[in-house]
N, C-alpha and C. Protein backbone atom coordinates (compact mmCIF):
# COMPACT_ATOMS: atom_id res chain seq x y z
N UNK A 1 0.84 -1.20 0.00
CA UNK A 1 0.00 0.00 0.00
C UNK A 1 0.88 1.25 0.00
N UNK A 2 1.93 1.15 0.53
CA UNK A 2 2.73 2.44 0.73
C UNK A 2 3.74 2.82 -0.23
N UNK A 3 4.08 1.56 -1.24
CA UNK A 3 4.48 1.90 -2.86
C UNK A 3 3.41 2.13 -3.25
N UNK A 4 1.99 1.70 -3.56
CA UNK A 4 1.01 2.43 -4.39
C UNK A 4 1.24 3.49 -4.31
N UNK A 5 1.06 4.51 -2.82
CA UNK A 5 0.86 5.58 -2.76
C UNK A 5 1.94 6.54 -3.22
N UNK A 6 3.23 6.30 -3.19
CA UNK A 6 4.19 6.58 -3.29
C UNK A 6 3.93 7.09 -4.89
N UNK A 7 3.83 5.89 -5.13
CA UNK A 7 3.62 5.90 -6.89
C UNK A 7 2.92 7.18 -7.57
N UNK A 8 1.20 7.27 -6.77
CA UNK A 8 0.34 7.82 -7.33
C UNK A 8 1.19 9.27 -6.85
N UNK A 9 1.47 9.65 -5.71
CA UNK A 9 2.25 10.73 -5.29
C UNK A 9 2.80 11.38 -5.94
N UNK A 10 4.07 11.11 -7.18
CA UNK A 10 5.00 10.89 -8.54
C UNK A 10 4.08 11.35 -9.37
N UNK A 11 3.04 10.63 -9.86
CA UNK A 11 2.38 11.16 -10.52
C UNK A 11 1.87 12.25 -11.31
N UNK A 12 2.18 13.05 -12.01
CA UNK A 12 1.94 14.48 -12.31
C UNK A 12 0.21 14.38 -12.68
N UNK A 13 -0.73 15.44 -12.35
CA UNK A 13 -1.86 15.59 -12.37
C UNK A 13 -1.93 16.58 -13.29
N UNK A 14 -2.52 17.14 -14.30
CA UNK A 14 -2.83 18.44 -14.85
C UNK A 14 -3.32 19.42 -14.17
N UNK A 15 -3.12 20.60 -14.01
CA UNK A 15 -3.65 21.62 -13.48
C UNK A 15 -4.79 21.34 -12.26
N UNK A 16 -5.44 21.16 -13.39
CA UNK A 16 -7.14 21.16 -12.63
C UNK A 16 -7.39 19.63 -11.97
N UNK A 17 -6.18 18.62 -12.23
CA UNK A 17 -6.77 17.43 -11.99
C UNK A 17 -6.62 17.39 -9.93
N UNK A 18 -6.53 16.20 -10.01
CA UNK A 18 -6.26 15.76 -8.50
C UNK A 18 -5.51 14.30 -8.22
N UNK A 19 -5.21 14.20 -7.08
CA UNK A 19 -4.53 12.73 -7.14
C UNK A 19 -4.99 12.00 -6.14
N UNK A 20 -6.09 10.65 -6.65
CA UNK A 20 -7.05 10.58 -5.55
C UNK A 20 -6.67 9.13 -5.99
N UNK A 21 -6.50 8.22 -4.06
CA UNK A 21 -6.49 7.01 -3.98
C UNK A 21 -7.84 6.56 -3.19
N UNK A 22 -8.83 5.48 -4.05
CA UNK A 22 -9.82 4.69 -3.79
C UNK A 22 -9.29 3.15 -3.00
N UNK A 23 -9.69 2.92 -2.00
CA UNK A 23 -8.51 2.18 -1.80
C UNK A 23 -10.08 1.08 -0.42
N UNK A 24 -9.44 -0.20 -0.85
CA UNK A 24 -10.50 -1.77 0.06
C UNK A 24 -9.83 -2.09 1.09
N UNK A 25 -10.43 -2.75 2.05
CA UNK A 25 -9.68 -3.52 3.04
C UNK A 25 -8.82 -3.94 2.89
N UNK A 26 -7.25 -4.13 3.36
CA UNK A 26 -6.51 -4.84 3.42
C UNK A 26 -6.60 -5.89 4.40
N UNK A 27 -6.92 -7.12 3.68
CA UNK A 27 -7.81 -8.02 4.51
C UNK A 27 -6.67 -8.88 5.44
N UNK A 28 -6.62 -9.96 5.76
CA UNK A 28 -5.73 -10.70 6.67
C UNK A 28 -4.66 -10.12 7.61
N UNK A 29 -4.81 -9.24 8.41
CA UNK A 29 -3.88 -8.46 8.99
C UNK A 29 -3.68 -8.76 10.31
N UNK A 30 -5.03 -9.28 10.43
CA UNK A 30 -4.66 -9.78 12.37
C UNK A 30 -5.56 -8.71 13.30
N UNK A 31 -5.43 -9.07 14.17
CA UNK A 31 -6.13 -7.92 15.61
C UNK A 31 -5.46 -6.63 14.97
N UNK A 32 -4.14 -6.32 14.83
CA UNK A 32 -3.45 -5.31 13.75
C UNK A 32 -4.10 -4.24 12.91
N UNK A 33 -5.07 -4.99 12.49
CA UNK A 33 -5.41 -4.39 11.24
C UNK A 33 -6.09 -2.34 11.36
N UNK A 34 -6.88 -2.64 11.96
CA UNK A 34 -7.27 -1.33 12.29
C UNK A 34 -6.33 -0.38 12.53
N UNK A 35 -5.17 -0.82 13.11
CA UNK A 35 -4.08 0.11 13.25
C UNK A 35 -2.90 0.41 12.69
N UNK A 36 -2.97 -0.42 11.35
CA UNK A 36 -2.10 -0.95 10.19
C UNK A 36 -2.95 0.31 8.95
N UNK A 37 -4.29 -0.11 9.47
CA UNK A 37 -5.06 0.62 8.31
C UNK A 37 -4.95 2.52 8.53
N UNK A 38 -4.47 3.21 9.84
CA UNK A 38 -5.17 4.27 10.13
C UNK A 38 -3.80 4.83 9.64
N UNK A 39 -3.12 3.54 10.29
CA UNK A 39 -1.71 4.15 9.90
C UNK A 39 -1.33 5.04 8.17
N UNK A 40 -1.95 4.43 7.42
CA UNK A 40 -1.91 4.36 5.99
C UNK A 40 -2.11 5.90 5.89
N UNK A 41 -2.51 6.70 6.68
CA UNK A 41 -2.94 8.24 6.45
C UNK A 41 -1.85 8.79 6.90
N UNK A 42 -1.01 8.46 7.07
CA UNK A 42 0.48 9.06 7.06
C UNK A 42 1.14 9.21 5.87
N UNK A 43 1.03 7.66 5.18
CA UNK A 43 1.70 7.57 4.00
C UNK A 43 0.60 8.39 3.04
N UNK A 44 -0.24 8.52 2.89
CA UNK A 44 -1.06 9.03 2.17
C UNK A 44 -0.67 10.67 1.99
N UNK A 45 -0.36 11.11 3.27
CA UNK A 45 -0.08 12.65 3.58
C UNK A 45 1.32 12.72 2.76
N UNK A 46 2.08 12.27 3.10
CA UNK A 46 3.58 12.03 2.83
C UNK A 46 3.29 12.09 1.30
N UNK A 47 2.64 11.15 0.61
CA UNK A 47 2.61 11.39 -0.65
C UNK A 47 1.91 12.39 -1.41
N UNK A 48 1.19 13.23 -1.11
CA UNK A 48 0.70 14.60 -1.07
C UNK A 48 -0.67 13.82 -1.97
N UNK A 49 -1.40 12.35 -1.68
CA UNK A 49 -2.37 12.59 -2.07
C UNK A 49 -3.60 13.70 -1.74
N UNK A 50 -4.49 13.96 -2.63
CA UNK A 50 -5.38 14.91 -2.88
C UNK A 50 -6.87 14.30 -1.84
N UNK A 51 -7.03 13.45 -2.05
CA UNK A 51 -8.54 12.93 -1.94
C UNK A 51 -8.25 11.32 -1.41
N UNK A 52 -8.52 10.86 -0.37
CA UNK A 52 -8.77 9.66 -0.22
C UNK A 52 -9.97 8.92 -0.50
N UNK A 53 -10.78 7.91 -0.97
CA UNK A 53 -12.00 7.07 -0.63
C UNK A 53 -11.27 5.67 0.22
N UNK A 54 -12.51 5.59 0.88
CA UNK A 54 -12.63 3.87 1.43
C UNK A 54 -13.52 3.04 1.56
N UNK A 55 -13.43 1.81 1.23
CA UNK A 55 -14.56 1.39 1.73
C UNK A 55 -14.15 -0.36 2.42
N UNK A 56 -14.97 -0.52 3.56
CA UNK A 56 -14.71 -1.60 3.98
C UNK A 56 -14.31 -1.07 5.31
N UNK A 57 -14.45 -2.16 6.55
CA UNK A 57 -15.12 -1.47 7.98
C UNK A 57 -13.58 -1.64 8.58
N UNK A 58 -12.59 -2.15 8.20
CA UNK A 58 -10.86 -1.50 8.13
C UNK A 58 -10.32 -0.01 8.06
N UNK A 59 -11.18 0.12 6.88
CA UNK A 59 -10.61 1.46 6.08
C UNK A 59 -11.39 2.34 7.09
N UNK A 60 -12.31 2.40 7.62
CA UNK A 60 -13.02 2.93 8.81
C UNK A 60 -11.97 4.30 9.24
N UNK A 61 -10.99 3.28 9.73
CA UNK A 61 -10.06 3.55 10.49
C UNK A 61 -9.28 4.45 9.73
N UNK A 62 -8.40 4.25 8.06
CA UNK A 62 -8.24 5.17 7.55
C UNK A 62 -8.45 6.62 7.67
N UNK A 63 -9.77 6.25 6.94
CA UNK A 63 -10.94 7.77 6.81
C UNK A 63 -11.00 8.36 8.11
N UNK A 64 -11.32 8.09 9.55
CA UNK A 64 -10.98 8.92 10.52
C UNK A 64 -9.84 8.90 10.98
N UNK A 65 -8.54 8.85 10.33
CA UNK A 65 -7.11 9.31 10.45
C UNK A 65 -7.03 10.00 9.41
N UNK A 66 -7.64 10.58 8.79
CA UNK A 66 -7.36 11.46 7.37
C UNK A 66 -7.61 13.18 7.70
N UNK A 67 -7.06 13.66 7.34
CA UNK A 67 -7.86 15.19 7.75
C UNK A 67 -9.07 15.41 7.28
N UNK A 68 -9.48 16.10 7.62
CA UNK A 68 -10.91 16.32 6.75
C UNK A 68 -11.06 16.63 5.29
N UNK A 69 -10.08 17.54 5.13
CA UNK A 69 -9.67 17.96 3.52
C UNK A 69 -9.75 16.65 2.83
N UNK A 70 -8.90 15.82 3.10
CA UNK A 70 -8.75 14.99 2.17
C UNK A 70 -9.80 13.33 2.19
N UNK A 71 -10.50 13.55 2.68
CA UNK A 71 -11.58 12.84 2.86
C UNK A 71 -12.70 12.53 1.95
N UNK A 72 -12.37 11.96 1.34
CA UNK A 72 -13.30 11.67 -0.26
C UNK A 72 -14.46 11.36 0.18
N UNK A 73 -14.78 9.74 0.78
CA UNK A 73 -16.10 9.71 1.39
C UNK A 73 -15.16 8.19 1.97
N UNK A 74 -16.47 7.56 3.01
CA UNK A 74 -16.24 6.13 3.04
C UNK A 74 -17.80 5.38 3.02
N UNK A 75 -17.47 3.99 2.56
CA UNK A 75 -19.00 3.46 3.17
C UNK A 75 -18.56 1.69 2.98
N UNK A 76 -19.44 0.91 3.64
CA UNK A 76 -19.14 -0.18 4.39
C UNK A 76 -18.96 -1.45 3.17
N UNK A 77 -19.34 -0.51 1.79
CA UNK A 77 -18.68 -1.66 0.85
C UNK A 77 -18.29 -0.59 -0.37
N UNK A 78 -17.47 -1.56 -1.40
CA UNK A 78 -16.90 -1.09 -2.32
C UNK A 78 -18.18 -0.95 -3.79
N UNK A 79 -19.36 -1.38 -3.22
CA UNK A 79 -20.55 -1.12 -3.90
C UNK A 79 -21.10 0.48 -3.79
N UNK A 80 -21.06 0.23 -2.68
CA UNK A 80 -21.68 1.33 -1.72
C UNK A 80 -20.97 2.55 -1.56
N UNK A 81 -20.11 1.93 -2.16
CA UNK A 81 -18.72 3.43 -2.24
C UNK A 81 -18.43 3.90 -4.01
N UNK A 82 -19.29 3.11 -4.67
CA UNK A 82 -18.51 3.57 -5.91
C UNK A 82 -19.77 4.54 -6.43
N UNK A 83 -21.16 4.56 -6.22
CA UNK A 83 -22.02 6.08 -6.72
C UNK A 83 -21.27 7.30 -5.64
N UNK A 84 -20.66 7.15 -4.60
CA UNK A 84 -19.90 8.73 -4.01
C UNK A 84 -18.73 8.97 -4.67
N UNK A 85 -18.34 7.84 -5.17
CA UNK A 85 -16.69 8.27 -5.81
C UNK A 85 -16.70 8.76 -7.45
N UNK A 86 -18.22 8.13 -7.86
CA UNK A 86 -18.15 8.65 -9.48
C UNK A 86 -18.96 9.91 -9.22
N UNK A 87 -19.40 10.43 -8.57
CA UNK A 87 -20.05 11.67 -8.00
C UNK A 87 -19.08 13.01 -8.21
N UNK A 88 -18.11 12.64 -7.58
CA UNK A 88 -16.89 13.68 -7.21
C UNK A 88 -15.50 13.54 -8.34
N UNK A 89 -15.18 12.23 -8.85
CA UNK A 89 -14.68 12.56 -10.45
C UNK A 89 -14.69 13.56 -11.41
N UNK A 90 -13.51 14.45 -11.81
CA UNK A 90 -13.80 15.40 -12.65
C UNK A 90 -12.83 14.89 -13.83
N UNK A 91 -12.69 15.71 -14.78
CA UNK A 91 -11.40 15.14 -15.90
C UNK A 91 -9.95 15.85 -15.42
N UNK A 92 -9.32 14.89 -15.71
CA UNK A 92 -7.70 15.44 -15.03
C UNK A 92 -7.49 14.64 -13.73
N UNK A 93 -8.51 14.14 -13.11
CA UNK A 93 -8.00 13.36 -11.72
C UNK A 93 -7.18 12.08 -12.35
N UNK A 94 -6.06 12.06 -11.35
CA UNK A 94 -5.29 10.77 -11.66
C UNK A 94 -6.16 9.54 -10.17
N UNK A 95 -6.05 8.49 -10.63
CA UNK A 95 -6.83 8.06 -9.64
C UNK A 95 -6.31 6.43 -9.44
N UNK A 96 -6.00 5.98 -8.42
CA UNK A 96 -5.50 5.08 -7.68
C UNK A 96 -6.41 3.76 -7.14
N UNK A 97 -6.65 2.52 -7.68
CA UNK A 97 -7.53 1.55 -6.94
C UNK A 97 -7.01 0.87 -6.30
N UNK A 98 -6.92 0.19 -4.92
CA UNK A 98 -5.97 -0.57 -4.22
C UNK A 98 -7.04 -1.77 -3.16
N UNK A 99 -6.79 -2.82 -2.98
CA UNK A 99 -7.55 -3.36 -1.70
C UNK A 99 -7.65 -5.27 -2.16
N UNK A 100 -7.54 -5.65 -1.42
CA UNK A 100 -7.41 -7.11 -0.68
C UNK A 100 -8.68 -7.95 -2.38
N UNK A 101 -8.28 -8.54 -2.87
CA UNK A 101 -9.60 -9.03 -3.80
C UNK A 101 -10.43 -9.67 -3.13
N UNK A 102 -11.22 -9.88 -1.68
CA UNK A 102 -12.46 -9.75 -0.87
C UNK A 102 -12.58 -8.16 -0.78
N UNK A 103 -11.70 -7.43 -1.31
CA UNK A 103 -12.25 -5.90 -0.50
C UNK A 103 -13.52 -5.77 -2.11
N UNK A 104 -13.77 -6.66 -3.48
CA UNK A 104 -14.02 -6.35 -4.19
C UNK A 104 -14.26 -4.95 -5.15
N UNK A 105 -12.88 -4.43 -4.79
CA UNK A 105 -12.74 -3.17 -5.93
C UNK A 105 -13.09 -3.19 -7.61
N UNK A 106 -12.75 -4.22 -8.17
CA UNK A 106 -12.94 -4.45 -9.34
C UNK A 106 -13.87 -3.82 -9.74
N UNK A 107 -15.66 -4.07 -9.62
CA UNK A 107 -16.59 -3.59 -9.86
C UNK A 107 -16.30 -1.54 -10.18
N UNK A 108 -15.85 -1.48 -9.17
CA UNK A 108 -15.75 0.26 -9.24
C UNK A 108 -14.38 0.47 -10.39
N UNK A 109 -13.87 0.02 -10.43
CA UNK A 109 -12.34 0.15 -11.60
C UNK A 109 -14.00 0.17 -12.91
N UNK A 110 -14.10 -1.08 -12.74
CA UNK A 110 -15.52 -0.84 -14.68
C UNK A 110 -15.89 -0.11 -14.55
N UNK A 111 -16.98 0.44 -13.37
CA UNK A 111 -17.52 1.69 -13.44
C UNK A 111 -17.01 2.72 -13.90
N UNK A 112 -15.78 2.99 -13.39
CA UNK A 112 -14.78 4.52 -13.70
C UNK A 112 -15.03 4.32 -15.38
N UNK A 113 -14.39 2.86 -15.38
CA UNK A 113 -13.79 3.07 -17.39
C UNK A 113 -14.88 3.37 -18.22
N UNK A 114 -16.16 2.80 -17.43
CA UNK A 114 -17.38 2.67 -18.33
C UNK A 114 -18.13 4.51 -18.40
N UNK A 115 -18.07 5.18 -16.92
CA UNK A 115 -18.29 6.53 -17.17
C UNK A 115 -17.24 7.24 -17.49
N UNK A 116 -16.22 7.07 -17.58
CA UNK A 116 -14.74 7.45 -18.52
C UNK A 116 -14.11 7.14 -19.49
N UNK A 117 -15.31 6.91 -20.55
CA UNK A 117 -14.94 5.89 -21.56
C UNK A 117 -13.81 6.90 -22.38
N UNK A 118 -12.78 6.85 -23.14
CA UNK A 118 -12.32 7.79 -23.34
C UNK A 118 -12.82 7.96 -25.38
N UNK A 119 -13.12 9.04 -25.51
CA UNK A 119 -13.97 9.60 -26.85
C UNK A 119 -12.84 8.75 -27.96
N UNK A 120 -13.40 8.13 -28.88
CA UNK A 120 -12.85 7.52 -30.12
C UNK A 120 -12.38 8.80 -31.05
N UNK A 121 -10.87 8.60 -31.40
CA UNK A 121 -10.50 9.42 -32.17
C UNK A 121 -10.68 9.58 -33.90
N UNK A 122 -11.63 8.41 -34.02
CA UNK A 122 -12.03 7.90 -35.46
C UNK A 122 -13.44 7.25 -35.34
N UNK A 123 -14.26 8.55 -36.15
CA UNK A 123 -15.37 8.04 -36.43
C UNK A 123 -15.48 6.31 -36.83
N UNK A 124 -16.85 5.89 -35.68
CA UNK A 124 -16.76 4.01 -36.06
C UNK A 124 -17.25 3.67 -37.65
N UNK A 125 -17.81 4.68 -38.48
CA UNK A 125 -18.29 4.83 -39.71
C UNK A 125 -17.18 4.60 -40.45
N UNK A 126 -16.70 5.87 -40.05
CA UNK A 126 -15.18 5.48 -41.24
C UNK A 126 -14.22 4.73 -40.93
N UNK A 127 -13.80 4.10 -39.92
CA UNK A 127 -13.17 2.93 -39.42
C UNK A 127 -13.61 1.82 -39.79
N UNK A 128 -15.29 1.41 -40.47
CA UNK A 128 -15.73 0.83 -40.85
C UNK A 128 -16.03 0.06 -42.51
N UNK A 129 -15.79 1.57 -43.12
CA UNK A 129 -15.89 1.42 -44.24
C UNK A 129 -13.98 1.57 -45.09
């Protein structure tokens, strides 16, 4: 988690964009976990992300270690978290998915691509013919 962030950190954003990590339970952690997870808002700061999301009752813990600024939203699944996160999407955000495959992020990664489809540079007509 703390190379992701690192990563997205690096990242150059355009002007207007932002640098926002969506990010699932990191599942198998032990009694730990909650305090493994809150921890993560350090590294998050450190990497000058913009916007955090979470979802999953781990990340709990995150989201109230985050400042308020950077507090995207949270909610208790990665279902339930992906109509607040395509809500607040603008163009130019660079954007980060991370979490345990029980945290089931996947679903929200389609969503993004499917309302971010990016515009075809060649009419499908004339690509056709």
């Amino acid at each position: 988690m703390r190379s992701a962030l690192a990563l997205l950190g690096h990242t150059m954003a355009p002007p207007t964009g932002r640098r926002i990590a969506v990010l699932g339970d990191m599942l198998e952690l032990g009694d730990e976990g909650p305090a493994l997870h809150a921890k993560v808002a350090e590294t998050a700061a450190a990497a000058r992300i913009d916007l955090v999301f979470c979802a999953g009752p781990l990340m709990k813990s995150l989201f109230d270690a985050l400042p308020k600024a950077r507090r995207g939203g949270w909610a208790e699944t990665a279902a339930e978290l992906q109509p607040k996160l395509l809500d607040r999407l603008k163009a130019g955000d660079v954007v980060m998915v991370k979490g345990s495959n029980g945290s089931r992020m996947g679903p929200v990664v389609a969503a993004m691509k499917e309302r971010f489809r990016p515009l075809s540079t060649v009419d499908e007509t004339q690509a056709a013919g």
